[in-house]
Protein backbone atom coordinates (compact mmCIF):
# COMPACT_ATOMS: atom_id res chain seq x y z
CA UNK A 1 80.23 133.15 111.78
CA UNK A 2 80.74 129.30 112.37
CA UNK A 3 81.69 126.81 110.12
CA UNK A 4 77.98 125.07 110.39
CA UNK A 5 76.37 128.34 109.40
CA UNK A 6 78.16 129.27 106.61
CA UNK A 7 80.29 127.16 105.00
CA UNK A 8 80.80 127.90 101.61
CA UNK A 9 82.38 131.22 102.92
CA UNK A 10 85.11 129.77 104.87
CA UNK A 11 88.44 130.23 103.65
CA UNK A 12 91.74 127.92 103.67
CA UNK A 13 95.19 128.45 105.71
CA UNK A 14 95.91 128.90 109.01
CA UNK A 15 92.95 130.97 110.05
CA UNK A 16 90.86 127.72 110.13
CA UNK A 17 90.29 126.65 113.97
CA UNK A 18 92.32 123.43 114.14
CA UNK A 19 90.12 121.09 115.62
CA UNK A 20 88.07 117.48 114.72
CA UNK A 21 84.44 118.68 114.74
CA UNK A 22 81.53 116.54 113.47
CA UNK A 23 78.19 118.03 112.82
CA UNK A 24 76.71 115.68 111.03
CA UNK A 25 77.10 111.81 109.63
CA UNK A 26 80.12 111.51 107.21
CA UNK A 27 78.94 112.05 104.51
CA UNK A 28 76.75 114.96 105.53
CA UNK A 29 73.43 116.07 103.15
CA UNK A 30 75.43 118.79 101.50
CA UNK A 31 78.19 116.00 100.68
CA UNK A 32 75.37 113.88 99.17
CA UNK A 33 74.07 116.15 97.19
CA UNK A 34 77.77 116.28 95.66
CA UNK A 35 78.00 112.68 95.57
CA UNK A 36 75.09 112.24 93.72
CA UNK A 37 75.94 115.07 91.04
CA UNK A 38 80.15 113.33 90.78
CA UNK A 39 77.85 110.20 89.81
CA UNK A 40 75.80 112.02 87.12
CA UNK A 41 78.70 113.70 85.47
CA UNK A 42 82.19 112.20 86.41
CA UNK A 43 83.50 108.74 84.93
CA UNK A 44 82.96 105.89 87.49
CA UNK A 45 86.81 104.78 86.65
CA UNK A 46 87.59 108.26 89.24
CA UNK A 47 87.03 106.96 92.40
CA UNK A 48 86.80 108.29 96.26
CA UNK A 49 88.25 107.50 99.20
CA UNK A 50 85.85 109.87 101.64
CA UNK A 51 82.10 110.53 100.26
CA UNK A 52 82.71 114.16 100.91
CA UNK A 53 82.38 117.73 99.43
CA UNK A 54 86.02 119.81 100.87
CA UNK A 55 85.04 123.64 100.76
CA UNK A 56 88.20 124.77 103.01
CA UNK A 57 91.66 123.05 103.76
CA UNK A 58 94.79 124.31 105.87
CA UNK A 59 96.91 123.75 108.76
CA UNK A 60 95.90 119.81 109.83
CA UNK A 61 92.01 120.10 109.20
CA UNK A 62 89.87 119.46 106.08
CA UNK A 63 86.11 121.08 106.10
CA UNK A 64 83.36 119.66 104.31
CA UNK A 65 80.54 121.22 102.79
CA UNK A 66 78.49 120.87 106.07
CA UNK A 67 80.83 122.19 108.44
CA UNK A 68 82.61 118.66 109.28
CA UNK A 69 86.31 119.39 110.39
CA UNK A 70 88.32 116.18 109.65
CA UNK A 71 92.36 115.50 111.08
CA UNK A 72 94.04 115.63 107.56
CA UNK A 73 96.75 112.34 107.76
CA UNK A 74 96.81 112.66 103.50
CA UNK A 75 98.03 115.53 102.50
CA UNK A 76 96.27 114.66 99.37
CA UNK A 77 98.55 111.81 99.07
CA UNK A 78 101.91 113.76 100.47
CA UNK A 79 100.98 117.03 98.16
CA UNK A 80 100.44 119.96 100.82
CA UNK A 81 103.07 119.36 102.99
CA UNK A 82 103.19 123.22 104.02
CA UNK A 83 99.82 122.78 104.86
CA UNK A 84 96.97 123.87 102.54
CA UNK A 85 96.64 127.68 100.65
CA UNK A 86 99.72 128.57 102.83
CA UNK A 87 99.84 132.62 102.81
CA UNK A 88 103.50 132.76 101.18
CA UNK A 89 102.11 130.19 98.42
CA UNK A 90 98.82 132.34 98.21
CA UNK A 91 100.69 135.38 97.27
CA UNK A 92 103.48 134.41 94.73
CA UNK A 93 100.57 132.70 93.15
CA UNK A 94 98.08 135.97 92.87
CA UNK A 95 101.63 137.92 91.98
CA UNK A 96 101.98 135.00 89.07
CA UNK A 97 98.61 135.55 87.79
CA UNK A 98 98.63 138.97 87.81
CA UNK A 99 101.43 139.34 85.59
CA UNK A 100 100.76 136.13 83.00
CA UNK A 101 99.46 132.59 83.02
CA UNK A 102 101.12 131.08 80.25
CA UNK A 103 103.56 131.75 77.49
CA UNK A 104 104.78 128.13 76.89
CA UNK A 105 108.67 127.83 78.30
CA UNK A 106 109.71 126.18 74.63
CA UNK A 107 108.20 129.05 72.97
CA UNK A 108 109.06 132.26 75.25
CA UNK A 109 111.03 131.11 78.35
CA UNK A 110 110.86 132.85 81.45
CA UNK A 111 112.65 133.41 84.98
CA UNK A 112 109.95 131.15 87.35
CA UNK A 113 111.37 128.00 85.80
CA UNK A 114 114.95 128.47 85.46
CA UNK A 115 114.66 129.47 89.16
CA UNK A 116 113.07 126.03 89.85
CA UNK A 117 115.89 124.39 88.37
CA UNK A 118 118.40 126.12 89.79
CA UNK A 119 116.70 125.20 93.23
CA UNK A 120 116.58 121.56 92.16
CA UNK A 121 120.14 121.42 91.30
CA UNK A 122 121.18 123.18 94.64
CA UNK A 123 118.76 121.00 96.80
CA UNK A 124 118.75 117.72 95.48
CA UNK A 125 121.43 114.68 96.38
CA UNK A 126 125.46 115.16 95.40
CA UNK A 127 127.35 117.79 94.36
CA UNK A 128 128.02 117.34 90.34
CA UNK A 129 127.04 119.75 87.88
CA UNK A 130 123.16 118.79 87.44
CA UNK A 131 120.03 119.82 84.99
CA UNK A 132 116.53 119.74 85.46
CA UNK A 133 113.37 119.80 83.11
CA UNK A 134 110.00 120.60 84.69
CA UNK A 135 107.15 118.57 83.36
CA UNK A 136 102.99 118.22 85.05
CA UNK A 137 102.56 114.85 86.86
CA UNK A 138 104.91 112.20 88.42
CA UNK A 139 103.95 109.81 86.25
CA UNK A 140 104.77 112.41 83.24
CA UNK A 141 108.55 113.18 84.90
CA UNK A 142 109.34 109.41 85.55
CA UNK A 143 108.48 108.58 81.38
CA UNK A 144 111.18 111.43 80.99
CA UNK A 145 113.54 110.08 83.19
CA UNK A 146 113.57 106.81 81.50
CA UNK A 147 113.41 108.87 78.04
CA UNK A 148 116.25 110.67 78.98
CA UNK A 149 118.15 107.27 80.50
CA UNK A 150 117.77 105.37 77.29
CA UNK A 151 118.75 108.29 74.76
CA UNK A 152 121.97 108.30 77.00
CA UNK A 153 122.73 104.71 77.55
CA UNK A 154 121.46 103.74 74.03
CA UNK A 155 119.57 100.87 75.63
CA UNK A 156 116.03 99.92 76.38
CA UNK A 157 115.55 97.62 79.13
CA UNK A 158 114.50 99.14 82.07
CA UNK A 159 114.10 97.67 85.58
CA UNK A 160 111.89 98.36 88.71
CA UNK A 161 110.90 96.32 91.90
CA UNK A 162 108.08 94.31 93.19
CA UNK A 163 105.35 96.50 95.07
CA UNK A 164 106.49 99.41 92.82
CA UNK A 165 103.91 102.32 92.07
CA UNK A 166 105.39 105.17 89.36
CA UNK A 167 101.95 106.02 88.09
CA UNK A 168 99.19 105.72 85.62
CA UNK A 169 100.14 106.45 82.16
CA UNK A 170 101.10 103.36 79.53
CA UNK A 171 104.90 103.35 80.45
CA UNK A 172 104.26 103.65 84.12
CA UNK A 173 102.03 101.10 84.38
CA UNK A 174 104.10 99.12 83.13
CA UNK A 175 107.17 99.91 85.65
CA UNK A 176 103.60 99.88 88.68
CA UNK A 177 103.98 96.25 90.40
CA UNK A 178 99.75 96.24 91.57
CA UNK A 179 97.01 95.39 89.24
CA UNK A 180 94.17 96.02 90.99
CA UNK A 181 93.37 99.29 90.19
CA UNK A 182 95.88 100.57 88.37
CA UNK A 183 96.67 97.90 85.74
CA UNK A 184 93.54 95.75 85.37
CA UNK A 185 92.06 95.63 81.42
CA UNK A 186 94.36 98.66 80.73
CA UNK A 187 97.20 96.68 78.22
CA UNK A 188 99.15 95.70 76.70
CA UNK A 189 101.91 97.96 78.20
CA UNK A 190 105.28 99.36 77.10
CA UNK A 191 107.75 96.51 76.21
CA UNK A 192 111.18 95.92 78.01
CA UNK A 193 110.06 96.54 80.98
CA UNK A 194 111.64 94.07 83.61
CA UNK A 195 111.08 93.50 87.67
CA UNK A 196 113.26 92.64 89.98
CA UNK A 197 113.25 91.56 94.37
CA UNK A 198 112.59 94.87 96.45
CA UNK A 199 114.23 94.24 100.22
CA UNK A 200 110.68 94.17 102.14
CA UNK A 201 112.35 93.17 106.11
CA UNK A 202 108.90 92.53 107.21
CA UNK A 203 108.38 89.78 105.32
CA UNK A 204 111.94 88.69 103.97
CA UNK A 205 112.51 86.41 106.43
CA UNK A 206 115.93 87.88 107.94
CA UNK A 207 117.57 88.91 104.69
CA UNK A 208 119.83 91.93 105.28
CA UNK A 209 119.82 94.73 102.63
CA UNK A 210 123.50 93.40 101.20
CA UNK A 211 122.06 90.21 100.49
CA UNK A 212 118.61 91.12 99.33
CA UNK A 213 121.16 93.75 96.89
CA UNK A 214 122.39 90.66 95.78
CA UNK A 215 119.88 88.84 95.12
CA UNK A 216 117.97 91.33 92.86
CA UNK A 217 121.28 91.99 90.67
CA UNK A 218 121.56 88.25 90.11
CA UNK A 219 118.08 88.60 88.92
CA UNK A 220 118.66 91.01 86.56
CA UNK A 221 122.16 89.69 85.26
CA UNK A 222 120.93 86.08 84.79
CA UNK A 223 117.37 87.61 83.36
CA UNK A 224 118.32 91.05 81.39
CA UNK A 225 122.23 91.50 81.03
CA UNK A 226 123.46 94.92 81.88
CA UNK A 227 124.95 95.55 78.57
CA UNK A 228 121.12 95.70 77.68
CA UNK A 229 119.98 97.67 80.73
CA UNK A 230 119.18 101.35 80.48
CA UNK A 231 118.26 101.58 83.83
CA UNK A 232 116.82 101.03 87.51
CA UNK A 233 114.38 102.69 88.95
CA UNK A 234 113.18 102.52 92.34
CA UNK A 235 111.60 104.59 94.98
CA UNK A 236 113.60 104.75 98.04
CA UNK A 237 110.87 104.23 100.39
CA UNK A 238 107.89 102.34 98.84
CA UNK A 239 104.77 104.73 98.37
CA UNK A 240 101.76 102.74 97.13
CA UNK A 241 103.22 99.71 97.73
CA UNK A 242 103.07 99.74 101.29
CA UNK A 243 105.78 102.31 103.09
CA UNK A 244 108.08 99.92 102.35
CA UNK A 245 111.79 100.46 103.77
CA UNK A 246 114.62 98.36 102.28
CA UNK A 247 117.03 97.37 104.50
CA UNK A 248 120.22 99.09 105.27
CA UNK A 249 122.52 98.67 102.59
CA UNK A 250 119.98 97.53 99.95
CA UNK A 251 120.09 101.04 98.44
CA UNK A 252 124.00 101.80 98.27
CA UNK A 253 124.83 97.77 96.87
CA UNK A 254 122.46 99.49 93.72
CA UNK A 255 123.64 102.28 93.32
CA UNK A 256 127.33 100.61 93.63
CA UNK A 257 126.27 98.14 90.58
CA UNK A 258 125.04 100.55 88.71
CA UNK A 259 127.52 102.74 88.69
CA UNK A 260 130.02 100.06 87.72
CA UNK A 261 127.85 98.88 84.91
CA UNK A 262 126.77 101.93 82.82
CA UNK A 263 123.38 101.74 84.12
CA UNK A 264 121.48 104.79 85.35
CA UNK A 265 120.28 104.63 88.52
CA UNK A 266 116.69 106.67 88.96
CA UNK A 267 115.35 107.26 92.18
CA UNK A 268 111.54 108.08 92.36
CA UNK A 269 111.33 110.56 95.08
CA UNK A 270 107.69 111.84 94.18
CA UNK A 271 105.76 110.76 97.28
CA UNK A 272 109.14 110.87 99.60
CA UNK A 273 110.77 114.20 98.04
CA UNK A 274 110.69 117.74 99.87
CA UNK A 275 110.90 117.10 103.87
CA UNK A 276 108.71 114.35 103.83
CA UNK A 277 111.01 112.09 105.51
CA UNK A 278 112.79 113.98 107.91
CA UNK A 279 115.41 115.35 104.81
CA UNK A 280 115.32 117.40 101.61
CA UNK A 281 115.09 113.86 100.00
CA UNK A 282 114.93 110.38 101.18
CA UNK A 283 118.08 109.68 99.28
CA UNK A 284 120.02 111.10 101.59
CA UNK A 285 119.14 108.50 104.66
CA UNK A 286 121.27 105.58 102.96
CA UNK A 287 124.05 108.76 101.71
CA UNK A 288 122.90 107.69 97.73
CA UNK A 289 123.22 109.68 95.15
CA UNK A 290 120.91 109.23 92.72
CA UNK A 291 121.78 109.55 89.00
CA UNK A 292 118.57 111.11 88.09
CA UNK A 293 115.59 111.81 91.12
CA UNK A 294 112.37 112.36 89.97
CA UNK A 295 110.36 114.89 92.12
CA UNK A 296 106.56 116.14 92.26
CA UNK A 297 103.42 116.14 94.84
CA UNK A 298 105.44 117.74 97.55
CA UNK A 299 107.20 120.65 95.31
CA UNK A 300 104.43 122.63 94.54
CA UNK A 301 101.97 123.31 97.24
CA UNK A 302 99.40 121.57 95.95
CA UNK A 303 99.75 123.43 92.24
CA UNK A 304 100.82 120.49 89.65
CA UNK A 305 104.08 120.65 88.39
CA UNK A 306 107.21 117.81 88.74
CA UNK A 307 110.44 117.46 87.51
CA UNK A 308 113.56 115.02 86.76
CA UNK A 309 117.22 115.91 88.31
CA UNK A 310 120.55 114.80 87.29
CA UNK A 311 123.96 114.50 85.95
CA UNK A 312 124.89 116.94 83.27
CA UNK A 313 125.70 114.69 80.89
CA UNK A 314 123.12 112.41 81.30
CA UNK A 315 120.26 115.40 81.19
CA UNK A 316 121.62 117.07 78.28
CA UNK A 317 122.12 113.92 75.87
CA UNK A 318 118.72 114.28 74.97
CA UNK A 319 118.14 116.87 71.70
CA UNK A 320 117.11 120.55 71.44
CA UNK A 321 113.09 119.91 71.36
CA UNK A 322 112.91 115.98 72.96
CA UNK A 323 112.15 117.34 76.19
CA UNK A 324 108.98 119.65 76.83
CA UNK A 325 105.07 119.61 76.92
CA UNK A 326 103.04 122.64 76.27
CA UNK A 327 101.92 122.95 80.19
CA UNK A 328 105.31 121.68 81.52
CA UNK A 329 107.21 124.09 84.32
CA UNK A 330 103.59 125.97 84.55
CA UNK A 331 104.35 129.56 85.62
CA UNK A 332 101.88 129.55 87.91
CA UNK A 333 103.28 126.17 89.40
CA UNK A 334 106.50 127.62 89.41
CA UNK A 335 106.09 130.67 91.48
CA UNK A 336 103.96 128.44 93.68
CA UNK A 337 106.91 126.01 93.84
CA UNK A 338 109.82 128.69 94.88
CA UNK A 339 107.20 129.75 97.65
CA UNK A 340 106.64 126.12 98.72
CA UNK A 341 110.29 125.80 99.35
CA UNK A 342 111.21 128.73 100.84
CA UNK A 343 108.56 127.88 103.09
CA UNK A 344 110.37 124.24 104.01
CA UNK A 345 113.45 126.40 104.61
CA UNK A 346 112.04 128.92 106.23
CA UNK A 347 109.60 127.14 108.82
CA UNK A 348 111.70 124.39 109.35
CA UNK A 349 109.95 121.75 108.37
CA UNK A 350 112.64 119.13 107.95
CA UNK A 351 112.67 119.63 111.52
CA UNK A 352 109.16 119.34 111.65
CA UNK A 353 108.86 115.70 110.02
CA UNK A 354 111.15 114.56 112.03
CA UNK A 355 109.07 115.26 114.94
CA UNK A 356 106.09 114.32 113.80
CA UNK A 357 107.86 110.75 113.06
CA UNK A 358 108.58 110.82 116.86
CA UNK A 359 105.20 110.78 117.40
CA UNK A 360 103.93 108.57 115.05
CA UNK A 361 106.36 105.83 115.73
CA UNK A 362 106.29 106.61 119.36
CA UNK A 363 102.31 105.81 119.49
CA UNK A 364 102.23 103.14 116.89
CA UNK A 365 104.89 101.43 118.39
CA UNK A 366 102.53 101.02 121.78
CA UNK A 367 99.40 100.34 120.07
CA UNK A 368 101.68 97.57 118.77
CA UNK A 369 102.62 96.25 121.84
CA UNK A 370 99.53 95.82 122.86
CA UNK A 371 97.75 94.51 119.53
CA UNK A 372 99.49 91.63 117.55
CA UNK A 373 97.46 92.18 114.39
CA UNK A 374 99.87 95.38 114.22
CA UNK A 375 102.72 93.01 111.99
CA UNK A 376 104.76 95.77 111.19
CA UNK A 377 105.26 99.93 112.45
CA UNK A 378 108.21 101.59 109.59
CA UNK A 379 108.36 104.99 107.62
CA UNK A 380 110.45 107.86 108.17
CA UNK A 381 109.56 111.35 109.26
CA UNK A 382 105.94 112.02 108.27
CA UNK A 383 105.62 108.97 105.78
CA UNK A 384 104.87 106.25 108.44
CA UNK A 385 102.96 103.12 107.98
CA UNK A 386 101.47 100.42 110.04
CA UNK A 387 100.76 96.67 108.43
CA UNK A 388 98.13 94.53 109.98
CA UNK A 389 97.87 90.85 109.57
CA UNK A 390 96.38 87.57 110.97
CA UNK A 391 98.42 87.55 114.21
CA UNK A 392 98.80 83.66 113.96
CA UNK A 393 99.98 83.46 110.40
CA UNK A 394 101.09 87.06 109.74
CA UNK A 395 99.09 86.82 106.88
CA UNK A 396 98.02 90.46 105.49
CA UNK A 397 94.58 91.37 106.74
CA UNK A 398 92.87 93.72 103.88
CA UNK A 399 89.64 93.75 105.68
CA UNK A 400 90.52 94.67 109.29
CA UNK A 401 92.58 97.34 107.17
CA UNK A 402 89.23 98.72 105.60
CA UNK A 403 87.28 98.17 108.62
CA UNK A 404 89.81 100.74 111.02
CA UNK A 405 89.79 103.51 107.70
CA UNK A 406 86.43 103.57 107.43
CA UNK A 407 85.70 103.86 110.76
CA UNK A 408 88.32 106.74 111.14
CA UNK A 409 86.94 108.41 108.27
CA UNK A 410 82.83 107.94 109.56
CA UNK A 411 84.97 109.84 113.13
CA UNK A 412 86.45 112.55 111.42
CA UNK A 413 89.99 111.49 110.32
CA UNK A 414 91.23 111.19 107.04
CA UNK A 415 94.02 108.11 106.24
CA UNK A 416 94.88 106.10 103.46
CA UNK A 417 95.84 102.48 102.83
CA UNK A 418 98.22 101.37 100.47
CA UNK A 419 100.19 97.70 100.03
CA UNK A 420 100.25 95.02 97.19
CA UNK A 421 97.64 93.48 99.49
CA UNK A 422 95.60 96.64 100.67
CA UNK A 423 96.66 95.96 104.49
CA UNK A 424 98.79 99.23 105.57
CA UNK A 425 97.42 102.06 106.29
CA UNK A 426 99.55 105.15 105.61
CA UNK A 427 100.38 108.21 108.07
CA UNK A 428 100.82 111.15 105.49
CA UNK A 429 100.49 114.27 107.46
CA UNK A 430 100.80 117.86 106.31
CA UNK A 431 104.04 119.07 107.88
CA UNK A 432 102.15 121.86 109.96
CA UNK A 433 100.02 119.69 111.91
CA UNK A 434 99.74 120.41 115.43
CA UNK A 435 100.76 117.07 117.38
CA UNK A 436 97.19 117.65 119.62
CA UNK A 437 95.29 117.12 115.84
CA UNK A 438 98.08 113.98 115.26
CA UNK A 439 97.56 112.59 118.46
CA UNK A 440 93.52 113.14 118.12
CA UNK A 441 93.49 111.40 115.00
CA UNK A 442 96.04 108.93 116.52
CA UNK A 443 93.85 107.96 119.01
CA UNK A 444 90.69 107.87 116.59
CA UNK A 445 92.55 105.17 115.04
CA UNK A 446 93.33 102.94 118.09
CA UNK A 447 89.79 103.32 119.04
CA UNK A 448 88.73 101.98 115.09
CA UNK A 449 91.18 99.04 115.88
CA UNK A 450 89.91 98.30 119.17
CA UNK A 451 86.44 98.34 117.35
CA UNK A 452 87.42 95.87 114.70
């Protein structure tokens, strides 16, 4: 059997040869046929990044419906980082189904999603007694983290940062910085809702992370008050917003007002949570400790489930009954969960990242060298980013950014932009990629750039 033959029969995981193979255009006829159909029946407001039809996924490879194997640098946006229908996921998954599907936890609780929690609390930043509530989407967990943060503090104003993305719903597109698509025509939005400076070193024109600290807490003293402030919220490395990584110090000067204020400090670890970085959390690389974390994507294996983290006190101010949802801490999602991260553990994949940010930094860093429309190379671990610009202004350069995506995607590789002004493109890897697919798709890349 090969993957051209027969590919509707081809199953996910490891067994799938790990290789970039094109057999036909991208999209293929199969694909079209799909694309045609999504066009028919699905809203045009759910886009597409690749015209294609996936009928297999695992290890660093994506297979269409006409036996195209593409390099996967997505991880459907940083979900399957142990790699796609992982064996140990597989099976506490069929074990889940087999004995039930759903009871509702707030009706009849069960084991699956204490044992989440429990996990949470072990794995995630500082050592004080903690909580955790399970809910569907990040988007859904970070509305509950600033639920939770204002029944504590008895406040309402609630800050994030320019370039900010915490999702899609009402309240989080309020706290999202970009319009285009996420904001356009959809308001108004949730009120007291404020923004502050993010520390962005590529373009902050030598401001260290103390001082850009300072300058966002002047912001929101001068523009909010803290004695009205419920909270900050802030994702430690930018996702959508382009891979952003504050400066040293930027985090901890937070954190530090915060905590002297009554204000709870919410990190939004949902695209940098679960070895994505190089760590359990990217918290941990500026030594914060988050007041509440928000996790998701990376927790589950690709099964949707997410949850918010934190102090005791803070997590249980909130009454019997104000925290829940009738899908929320999934059964199925939670045995998928535990198996996800006893797969991290197990496999080392912390370890992993961190290699595979050797890499990626290693190669970017010499395309760079050689190519001045490369502004910027950052991330951490697996979560690395490039930013391309006019190399005589360093303005950002959107279109050269399409131009090198779509001409890795038409090649077989499979990357994402991001940035407030759609000029990064994003290196999101599934932590079991072999570095001969990273360094294939790598080099796909620099040949798109070179074509551009």
């Amino acid at each position: 059997m090969t993957l051209v033959d027969t590919p509707a029969t081809t199953t996910g995981g490891p067994s799938l040869a790990q290789e970039r193979r094109l057999v036909t255009a991208i999209p293929g006829p199969r694909s079209q046929e799909l694309m045609a159909r999504k066009a028919e029946a699905v809203a045009a407001g759910v886009g597409h990044t690749l015209p294609i039809s996936v009928v297999a996924a695992g290890g660093g490879v994506v297979v269409d419906a006409d036996g195209n194997s593409l390099i996967d640098l997505g991880s459907g946006i940083a979900v399957t980082g142990v790699g796609n229908s992982h064996p140990r996921v597989v099976e506490a998954v069929t074990a889940q189904l087999n004995a039930f599907t759903h009871t509702c936890f707030t009706v009849s609780p069960y084991e699956g999603y204490v044992a989440v929690a429990e996990k949470l609390n072990e794995l995630t930043p500082g050592d004080h007694v903690k909580r955790s509530a399970l809910f569907n989407s990040g988007a859904e967990a970070v509305e509950n983290a600033v639920k939770i943060a204002r029944h504590f503090t008895k406040k309402q104003a609630v800050v994030a940062f320019d370039h900010a993305y915490h999702g899609r719903t009402n309240l989080t597109m309020g706290l999202t910085a970009k319009n285009i698509p996420y904001k356009s025509g959809f308001g108004p939005f949730a009120p007291e809702v404020y923004r502050a400076s993010l520390s962005y070193p590529f373009r902050d024109g030598g401001l260290d992370g103390r001082e850009a600290a300072a300058r966002a807490i002047t912001q929101i003293e001068k523009q909010i008050g803290a004695e009205n402030l419920a909270a900050i919220i802030i994702e430690p490395i930018q996702g959508e917003g382009g891979f952003i990584v504050p400066a040293a110090g930027f985090l901890p000067a937070l954190v530090e007002w915060a905590n002297a204020n009554g204000v709870v400090f919410i990190a939004d670890e949902v695209q940098t949570g679960f070895a994505r970085t190089g760590a359990w959390f990217a918290s941990e690389h500026e030594g914060i400790v988050p007041d509440l974390i928000v996790t998701a994507k990376g927790i589950a294996g690709g099964l949707p489930l997410s949850a918010v983290t934190g102090r005791a006190e803070i997590m249980d101010s909130a009454h019997a009954g104000g925290l829940g949802g009738t899908y929320a801490g999934s059964p199925i999602a939670c045995a998928a969960a535990l198996a996800t991260i006893e797969t991290y553990e197990h496999e080392g994949l912390i370890a992993r990242a961190r290699d595979i940010g050797a890499v990626l930094i290693g190669r970017l860093n010499a395309l760079r060298t050689a190519d001045p429309r490369i502004g910027d190379v950052r991330g951490r671990g697996a979560m690395v980013a490039i930013e391309l610009v006019d190399p005589e202004t360093g303005a950002p350069d959107a279109a050269l950014t399409n131009r090198v995506a779509k001409y890795a995607h038409e090649h077989g590789v499979i990357v994402l932009t991001c940035g407030t002004y759609g000029n990064v493109i994003r290196f999101l890897p599934p932590l079991t990629i072999s570095d001969e697919l990273l360094v294939d798709g790598l080099g796909v890349v620099a040949e798109g750039l070179k074509n551009a």
